[in-house]
Protein backbone atom coordinates (compact mmCIF):
# COMPACT_ATOMS: atom_id res chain seq x y z
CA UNK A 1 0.00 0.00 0.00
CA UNK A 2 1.64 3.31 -1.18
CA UNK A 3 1.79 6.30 1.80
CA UNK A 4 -1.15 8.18 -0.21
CA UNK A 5 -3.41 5.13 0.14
CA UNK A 6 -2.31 4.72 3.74
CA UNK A 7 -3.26 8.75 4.72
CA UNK A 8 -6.44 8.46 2.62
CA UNK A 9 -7.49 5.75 4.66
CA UNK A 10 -6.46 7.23 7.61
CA UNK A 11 -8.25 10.36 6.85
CA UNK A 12 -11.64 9.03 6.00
CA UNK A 13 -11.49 7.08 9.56
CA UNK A 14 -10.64 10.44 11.00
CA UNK A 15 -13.65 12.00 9.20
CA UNK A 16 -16.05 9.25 10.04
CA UNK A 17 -14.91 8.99 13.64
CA UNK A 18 -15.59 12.59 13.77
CA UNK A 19 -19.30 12.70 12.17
CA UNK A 20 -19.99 9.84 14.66
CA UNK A 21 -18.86 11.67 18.14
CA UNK A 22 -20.62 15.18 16.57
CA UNK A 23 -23.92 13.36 15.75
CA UNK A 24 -23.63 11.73 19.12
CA UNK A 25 -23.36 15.21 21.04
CA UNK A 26 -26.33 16.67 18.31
CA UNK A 27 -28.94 14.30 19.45
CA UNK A 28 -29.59 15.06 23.26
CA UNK A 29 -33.05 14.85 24.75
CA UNK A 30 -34.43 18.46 25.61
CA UNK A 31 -36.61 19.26 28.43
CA UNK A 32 -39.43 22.38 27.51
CA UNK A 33 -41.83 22.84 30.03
CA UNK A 34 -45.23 24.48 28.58
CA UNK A 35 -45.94 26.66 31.68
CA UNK A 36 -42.66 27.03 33.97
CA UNK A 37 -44.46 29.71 36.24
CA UNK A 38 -47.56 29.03 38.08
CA UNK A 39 -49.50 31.29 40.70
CA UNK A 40 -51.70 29.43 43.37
CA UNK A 41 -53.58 32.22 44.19
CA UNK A 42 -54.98 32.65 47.94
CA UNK A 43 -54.72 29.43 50.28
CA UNK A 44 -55.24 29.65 53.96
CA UNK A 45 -52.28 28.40 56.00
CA UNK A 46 -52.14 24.76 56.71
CA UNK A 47 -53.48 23.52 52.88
CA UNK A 48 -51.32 21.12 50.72
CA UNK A 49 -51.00 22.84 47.50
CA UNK A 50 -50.41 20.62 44.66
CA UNK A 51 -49.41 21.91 41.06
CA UNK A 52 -48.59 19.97 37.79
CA UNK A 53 -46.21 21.28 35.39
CA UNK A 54 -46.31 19.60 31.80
CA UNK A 55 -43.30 19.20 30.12
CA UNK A 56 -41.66 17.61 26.60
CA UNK A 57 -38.97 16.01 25.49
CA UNK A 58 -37.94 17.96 22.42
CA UNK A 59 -35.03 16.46 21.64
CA UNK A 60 -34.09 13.42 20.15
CA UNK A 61 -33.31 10.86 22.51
CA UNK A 62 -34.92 9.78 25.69
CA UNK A 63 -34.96 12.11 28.39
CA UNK A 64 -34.18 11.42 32.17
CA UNK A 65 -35.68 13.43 35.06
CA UNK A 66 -32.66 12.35 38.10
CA UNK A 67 -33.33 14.99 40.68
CA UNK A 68 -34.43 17.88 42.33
CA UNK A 69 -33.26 20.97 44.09
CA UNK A 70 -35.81 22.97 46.70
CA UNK A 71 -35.55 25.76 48.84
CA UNK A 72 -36.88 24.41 51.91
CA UNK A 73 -38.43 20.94 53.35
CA UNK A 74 -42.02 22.25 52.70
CA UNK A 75 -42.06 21.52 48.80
CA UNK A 76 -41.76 17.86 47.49
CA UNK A 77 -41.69 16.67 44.28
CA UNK A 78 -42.62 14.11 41.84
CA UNK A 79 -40.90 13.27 39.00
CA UNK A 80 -41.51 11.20 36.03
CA UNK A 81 -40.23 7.68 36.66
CA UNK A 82 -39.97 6.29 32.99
CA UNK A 83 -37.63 8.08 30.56
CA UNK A 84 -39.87 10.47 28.85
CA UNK A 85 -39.52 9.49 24.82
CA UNK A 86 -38.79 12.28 22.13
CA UNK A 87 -41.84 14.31 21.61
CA UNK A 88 -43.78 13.05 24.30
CA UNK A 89 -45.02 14.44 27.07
CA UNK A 90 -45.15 14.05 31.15
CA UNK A 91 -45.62 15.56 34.61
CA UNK A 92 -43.97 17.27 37.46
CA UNK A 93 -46.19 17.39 40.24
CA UNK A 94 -44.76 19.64 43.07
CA UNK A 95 -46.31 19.37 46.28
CA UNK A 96 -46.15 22.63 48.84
CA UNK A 97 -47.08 22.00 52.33
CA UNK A 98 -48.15 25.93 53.99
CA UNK A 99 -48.53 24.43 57.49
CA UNK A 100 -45.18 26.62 58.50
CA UNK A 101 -45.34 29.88 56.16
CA UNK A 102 -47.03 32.36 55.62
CA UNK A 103 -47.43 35.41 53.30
CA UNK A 104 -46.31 35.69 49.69
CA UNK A 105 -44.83 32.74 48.68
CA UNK A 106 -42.12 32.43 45.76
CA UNK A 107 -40.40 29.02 45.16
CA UNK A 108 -37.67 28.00 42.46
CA UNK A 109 -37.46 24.12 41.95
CA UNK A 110 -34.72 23.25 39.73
CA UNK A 111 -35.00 19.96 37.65
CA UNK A 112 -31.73 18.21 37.08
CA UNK A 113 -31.63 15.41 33.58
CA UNK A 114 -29.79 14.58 31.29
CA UNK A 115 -30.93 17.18 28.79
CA UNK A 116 -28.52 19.70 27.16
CA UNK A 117 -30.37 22.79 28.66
CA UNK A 118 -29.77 21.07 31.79
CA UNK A 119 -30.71 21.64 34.79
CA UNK A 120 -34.41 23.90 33.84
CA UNK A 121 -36.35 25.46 36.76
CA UNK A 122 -39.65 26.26 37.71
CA UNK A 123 -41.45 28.05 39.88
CA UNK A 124 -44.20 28.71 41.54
CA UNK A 125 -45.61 31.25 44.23
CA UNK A 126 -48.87 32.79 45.67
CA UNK A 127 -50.67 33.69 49.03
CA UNK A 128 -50.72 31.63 52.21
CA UNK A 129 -53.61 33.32 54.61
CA UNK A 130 -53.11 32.87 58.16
């Protein structure tokens, strides 16, 4: 095999090893919630608030909702536990317990995946009456 052959071939291995690893980093699941803000309104102190925040994987491989990140012990969440498919759709379902606050309420949850805009956050916030 002559040296031209020899970097020819080695050249087309380079090119196809490099379209593999950039098509590999191009498809990445991507997590777009529909609503990321929500407003409970009035509640009176003591009520479990519960609010569901749709969201889509608009990428193009399976997305993977790992974790959460709260301000404080009253707000639990739920996360999807199958991988959400491209173009599909699923829930978040945060749960805020007011039994210990009061007043105007503003919350940031972030989301962690395995999505390239990761990690996404929501919020939420409202009223708690006494």
């Amino acid at each position: 095999m002559s040296i031209t052959a020899t970097w020819n071939t080695y050249y087309t291995r380079l090119l196809v090893c490099f379209f593999l690893v950039s098509n590999a980093l191009l498809s990445q699941p991507v997590l777009k919630f529909s609503d990321a803000k929500k407003n409970f309104g009035f509640v009176k102190q003591g009520k479990q608030v519960e609010l569901k925040f749709e969201l889509t994987n608009t990428g193009d491989q399976p997305l993977i909702l790992s974790d959460y990140k709260v301000e404080c012990s009253c707000t639990v969440v739920t996360l999807p536990k199958a991988p959400v498919l491209p173009k599909q759709k699923a829930e978040v379902i945060v749960q805020f317990d007011t039994k210990t606050v009061y007043d105007r309420q503003d919350r940031v949850v972030q989301i962690f995946s395995n999505a390239s805009n990761n990690p996404q956050k929501i919020r939420f916030k409202g009223v708690v009456l006494k």
